[in-house]
N, C-alpha and C. Protein backbone atom coordinates (compact mmCIF):
# COMPACT_ATOMS: atom_id res chain seq x y z
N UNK A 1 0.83 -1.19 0.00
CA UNK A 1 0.00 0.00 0.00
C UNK A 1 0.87 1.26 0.00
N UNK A 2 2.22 1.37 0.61
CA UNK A 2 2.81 1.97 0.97
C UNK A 2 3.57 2.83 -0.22
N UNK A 3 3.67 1.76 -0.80
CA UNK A 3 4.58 1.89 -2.10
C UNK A 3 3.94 2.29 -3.61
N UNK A 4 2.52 2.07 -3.59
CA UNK A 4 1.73 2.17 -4.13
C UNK A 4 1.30 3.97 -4.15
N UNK A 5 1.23 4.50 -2.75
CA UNK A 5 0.77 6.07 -2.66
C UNK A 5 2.36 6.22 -2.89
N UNK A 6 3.40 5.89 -2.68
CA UNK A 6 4.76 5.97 -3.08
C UNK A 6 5.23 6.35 -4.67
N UNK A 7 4.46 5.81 -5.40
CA UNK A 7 4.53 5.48 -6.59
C UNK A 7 3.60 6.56 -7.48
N UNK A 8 2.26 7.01 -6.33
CA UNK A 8 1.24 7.60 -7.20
C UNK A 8 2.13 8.60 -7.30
N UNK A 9 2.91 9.04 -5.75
CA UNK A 9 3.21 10.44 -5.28
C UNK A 9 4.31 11.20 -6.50
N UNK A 10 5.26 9.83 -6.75
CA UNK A 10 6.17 10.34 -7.86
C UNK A 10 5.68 10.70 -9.33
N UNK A 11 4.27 9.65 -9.87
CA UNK A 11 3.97 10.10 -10.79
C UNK A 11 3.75 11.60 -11.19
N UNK A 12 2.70 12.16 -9.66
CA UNK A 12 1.92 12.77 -9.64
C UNK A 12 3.34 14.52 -9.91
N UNK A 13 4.47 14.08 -9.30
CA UNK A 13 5.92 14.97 -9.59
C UNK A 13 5.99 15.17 -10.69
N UNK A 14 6.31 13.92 -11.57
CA UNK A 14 7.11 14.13 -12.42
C UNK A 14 6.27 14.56 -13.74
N UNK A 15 4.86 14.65 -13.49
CA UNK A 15 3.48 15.17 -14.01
C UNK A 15 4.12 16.47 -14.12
N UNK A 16 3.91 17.17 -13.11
CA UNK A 16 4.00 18.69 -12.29
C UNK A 16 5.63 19.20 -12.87
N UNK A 17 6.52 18.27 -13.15
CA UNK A 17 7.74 18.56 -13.38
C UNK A 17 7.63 18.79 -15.02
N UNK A 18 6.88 17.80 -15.33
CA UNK A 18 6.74 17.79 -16.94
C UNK A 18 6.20 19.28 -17.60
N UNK A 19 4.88 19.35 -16.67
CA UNK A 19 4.41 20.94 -17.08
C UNK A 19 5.25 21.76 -16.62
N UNK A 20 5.79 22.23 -15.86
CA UNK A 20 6.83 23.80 -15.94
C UNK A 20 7.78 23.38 -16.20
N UNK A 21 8.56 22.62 -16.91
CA UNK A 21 9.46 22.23 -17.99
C UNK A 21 8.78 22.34 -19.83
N UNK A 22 8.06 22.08 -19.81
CA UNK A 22 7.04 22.51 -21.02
C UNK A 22 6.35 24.15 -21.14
N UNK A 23 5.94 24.60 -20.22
CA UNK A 23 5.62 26.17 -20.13
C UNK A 23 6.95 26.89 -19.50
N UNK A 24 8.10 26.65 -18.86
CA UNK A 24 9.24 27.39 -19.00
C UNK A 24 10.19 27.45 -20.14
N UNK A 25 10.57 26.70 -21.06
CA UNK A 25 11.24 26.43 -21.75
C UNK A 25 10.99 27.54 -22.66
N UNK A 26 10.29 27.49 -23.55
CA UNK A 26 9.67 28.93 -24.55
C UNK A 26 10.70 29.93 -23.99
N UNK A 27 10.05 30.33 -22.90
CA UNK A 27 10.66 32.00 -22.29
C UNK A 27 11.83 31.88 -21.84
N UNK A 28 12.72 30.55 -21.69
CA UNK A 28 13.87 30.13 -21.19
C UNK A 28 14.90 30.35 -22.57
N UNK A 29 14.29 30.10 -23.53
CA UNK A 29 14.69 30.15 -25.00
C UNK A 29 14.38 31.05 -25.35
N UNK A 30 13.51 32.19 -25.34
CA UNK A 30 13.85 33.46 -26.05
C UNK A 30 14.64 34.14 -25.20
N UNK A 31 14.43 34.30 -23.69
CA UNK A 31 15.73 34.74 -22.81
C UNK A 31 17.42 34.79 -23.79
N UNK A 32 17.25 33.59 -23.58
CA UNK A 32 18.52 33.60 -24.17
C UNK A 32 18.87 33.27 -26.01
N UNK A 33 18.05 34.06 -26.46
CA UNK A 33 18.31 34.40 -28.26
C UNK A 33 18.29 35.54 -28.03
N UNK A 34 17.80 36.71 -27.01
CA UNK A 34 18.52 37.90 -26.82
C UNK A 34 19.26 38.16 -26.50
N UNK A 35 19.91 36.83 -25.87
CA UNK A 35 21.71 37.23 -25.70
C UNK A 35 22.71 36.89 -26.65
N UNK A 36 22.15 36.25 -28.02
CA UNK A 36 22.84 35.92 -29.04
C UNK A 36 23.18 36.68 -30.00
N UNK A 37 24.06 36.90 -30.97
CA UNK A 37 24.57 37.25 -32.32
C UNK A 37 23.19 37.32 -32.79
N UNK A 38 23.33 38.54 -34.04
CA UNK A 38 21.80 38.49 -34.84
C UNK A 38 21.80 37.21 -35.63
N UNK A 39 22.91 36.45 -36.02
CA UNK A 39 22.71 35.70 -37.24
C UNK A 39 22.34 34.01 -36.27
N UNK A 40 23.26 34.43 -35.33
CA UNK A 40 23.01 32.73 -34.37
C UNK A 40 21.30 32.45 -33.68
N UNK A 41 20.43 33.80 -33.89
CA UNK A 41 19.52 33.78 -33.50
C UNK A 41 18.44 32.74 -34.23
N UNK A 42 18.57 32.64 -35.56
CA UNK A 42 17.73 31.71 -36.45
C UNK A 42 18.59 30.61 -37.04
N UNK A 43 19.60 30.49 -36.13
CA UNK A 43 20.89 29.18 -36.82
C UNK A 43 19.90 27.41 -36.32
N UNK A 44 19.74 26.93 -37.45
CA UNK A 44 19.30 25.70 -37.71
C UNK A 44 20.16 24.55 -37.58
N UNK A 45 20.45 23.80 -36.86
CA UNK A 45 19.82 23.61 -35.50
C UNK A 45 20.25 25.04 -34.62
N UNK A 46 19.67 25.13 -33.51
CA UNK A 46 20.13 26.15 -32.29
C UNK A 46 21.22 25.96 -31.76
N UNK A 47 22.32 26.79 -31.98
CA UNK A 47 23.29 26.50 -30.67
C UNK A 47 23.32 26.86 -29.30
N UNK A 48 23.66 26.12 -28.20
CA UNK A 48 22.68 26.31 -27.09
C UNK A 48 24.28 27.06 -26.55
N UNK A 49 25.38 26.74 -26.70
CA UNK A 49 26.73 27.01 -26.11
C UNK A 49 27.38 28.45 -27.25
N UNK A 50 27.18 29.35 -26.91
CA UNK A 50 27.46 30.73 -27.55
C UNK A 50 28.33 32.02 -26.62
N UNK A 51 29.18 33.10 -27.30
CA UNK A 51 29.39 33.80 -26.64
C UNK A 51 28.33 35.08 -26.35
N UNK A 52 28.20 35.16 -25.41
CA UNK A 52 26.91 36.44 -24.82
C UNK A 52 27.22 37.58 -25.57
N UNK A 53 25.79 38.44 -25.95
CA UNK A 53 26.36 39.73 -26.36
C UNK A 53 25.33 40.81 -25.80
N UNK A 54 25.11 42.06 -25.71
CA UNK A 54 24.33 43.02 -25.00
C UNK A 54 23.65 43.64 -26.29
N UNK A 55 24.32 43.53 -27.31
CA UNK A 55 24.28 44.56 -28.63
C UNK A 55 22.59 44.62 -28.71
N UNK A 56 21.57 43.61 -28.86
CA UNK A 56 20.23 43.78 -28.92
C UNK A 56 19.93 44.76 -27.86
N UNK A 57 20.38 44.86 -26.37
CA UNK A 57 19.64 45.52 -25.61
C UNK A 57 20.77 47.08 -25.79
N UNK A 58 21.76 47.32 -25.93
CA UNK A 58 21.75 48.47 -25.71
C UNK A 58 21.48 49.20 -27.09
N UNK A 59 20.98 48.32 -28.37
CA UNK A 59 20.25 49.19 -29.49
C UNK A 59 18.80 49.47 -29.14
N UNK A 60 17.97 48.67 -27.87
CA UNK A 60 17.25 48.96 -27.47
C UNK A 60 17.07 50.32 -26.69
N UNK A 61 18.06 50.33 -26.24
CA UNK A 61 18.45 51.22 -25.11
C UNK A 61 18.75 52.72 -26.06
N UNK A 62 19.09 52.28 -27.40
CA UNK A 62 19.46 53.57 -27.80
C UNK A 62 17.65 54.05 -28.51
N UNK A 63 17.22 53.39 -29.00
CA UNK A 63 16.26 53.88 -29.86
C UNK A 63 15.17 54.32 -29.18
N UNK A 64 14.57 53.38 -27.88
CA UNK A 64 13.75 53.12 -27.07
C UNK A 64 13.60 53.55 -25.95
N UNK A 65 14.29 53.92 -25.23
CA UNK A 65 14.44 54.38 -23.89
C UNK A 65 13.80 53.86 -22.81
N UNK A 66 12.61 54.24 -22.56
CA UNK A 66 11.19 54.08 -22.10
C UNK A 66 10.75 53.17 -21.94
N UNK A 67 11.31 52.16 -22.76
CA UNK A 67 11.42 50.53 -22.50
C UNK A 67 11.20 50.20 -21.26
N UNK A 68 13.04 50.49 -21.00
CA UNK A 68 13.15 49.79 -19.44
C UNK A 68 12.40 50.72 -18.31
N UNK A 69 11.76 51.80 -18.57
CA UNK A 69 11.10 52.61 -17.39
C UNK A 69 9.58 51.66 -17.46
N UNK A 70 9.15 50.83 -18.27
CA UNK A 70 8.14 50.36 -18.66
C UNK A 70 8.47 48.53 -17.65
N UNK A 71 9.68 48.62 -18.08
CA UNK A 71 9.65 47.41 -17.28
C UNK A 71 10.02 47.17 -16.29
N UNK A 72 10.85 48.05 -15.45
CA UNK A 72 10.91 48.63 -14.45
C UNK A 72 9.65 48.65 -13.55
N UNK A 73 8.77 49.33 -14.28
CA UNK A 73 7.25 49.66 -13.72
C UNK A 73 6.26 47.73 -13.67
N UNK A 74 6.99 46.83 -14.76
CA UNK A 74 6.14 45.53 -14.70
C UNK A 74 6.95 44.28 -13.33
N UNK A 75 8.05 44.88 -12.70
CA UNK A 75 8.40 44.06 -12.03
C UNK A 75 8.17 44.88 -10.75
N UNK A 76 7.63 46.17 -10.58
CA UNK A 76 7.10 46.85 -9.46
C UNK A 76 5.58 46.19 -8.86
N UNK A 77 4.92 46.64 -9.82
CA UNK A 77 3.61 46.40 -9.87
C UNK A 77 3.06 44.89 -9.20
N UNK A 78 3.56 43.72 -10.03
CA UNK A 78 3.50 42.63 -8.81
C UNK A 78 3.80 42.15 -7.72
N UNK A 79 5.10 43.15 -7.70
CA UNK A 79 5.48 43.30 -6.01
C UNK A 79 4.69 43.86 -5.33
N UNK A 80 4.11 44.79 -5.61
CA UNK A 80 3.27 45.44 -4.64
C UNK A 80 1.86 44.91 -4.56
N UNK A 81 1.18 43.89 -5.68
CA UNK A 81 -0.13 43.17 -5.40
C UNK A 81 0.45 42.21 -4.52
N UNK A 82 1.93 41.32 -4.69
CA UNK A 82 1.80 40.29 -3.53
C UNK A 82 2.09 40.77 -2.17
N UNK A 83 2.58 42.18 -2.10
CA UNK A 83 2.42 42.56 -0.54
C UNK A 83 0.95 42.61 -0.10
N UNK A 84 0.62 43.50 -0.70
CA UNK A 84 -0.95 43.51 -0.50
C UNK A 84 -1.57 42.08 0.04
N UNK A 85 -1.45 41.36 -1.06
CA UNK A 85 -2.12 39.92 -0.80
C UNK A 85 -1.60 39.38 0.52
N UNK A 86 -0.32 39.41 0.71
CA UNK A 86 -0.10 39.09 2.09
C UNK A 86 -0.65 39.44 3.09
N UNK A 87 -0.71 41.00 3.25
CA UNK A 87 -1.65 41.69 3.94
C UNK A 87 -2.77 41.53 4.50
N UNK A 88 -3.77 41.24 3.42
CA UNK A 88 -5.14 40.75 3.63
C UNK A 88 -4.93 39.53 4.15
N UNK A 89 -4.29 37.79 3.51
CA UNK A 89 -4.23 37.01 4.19
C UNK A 89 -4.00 36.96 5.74
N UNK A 90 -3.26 37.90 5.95
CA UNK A 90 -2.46 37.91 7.44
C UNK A 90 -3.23 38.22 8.30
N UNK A 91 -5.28 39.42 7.62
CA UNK A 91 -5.60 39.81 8.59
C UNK A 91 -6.62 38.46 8.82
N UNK A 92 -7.19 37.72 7.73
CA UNK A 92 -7.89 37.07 7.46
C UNK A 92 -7.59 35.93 8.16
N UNK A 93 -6.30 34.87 8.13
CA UNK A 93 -5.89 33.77 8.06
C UNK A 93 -6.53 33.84 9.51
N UNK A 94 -6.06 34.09 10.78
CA UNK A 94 -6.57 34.43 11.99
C UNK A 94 -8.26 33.92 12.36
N UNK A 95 -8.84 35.02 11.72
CA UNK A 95 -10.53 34.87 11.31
C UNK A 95 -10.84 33.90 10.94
N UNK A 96 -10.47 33.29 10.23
CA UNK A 96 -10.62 32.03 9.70
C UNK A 96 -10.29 31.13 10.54
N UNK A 97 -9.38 31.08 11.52
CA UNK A 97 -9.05 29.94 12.14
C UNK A 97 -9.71 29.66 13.18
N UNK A 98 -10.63 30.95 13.68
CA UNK A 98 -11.50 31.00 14.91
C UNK A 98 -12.71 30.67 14.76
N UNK A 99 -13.13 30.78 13.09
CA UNK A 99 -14.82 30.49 12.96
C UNK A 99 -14.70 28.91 12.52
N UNK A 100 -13.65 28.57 12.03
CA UNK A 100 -13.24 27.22 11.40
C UNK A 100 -13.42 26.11 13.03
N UNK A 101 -12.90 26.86 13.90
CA UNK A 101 -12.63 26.08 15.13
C UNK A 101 -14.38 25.77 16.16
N UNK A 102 -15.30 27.02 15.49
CA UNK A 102 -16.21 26.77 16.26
C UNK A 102 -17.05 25.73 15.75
N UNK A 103 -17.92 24.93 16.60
CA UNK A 103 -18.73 23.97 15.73
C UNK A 103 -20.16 24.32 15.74
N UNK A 104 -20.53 24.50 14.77
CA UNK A 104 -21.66 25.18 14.06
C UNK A 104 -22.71 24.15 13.85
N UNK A 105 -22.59 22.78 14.50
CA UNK A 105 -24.20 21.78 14.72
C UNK A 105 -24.78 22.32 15.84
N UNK A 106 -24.44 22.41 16.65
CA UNK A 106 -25.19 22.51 17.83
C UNK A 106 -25.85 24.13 17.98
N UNK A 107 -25.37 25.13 17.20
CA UNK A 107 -26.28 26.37 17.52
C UNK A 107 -27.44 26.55 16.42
């Protein structure tokens, strides 16, 4: 029996491992074709072992500016909903643990 929920438990991993290995990969791979040569970017097959270059971002940097004040502003912004969210949980979690605890047959 033991070995059995043993067995589900790993499936049930390597399930969970399979999907954010399948939905990271994409963004793991364009990550890094912006650190590539323009020409190594569409090289058939991909080379995964390359020397790094900045040249895409600081032509970004020249044309664009506003860019990074833009993204700057997208790695703010969810910081400050998961404080929040903490927040509320923290006043909540409490409340919850006191009405959870009462037993509600008998009234």
């Amino acid at each position: 029996m033991r070995s059995k929920r043993l067995a589900i438990g790993a499936g049930k991993t390597l399930a969970v491992a399979a999907i954010v290995v399948w939905s990271l990969f994409p963004i793991g791979f364009i990550v890094l074709s912006s650190f590539k040569p323009g020409r190594e970017i569409f090289a058939v097959p991909p080379e995964l072992f390359f020397e790094p270059t900045f040249e895409h971002y600081a032509s970004l940097w020249q044309r664009w500016p506003a860019f990074f004040d833009g993204l700057v502003n997208s790695l703010i912004a969810p910081g400050q909903r998961r404080l929040q969210s903490w927040q509320v949980c923290s006043l909540v979690s409490p409340t919850h643990a006191i009405v959870a605890s009462v037993s509600w047959k008998n009234r």
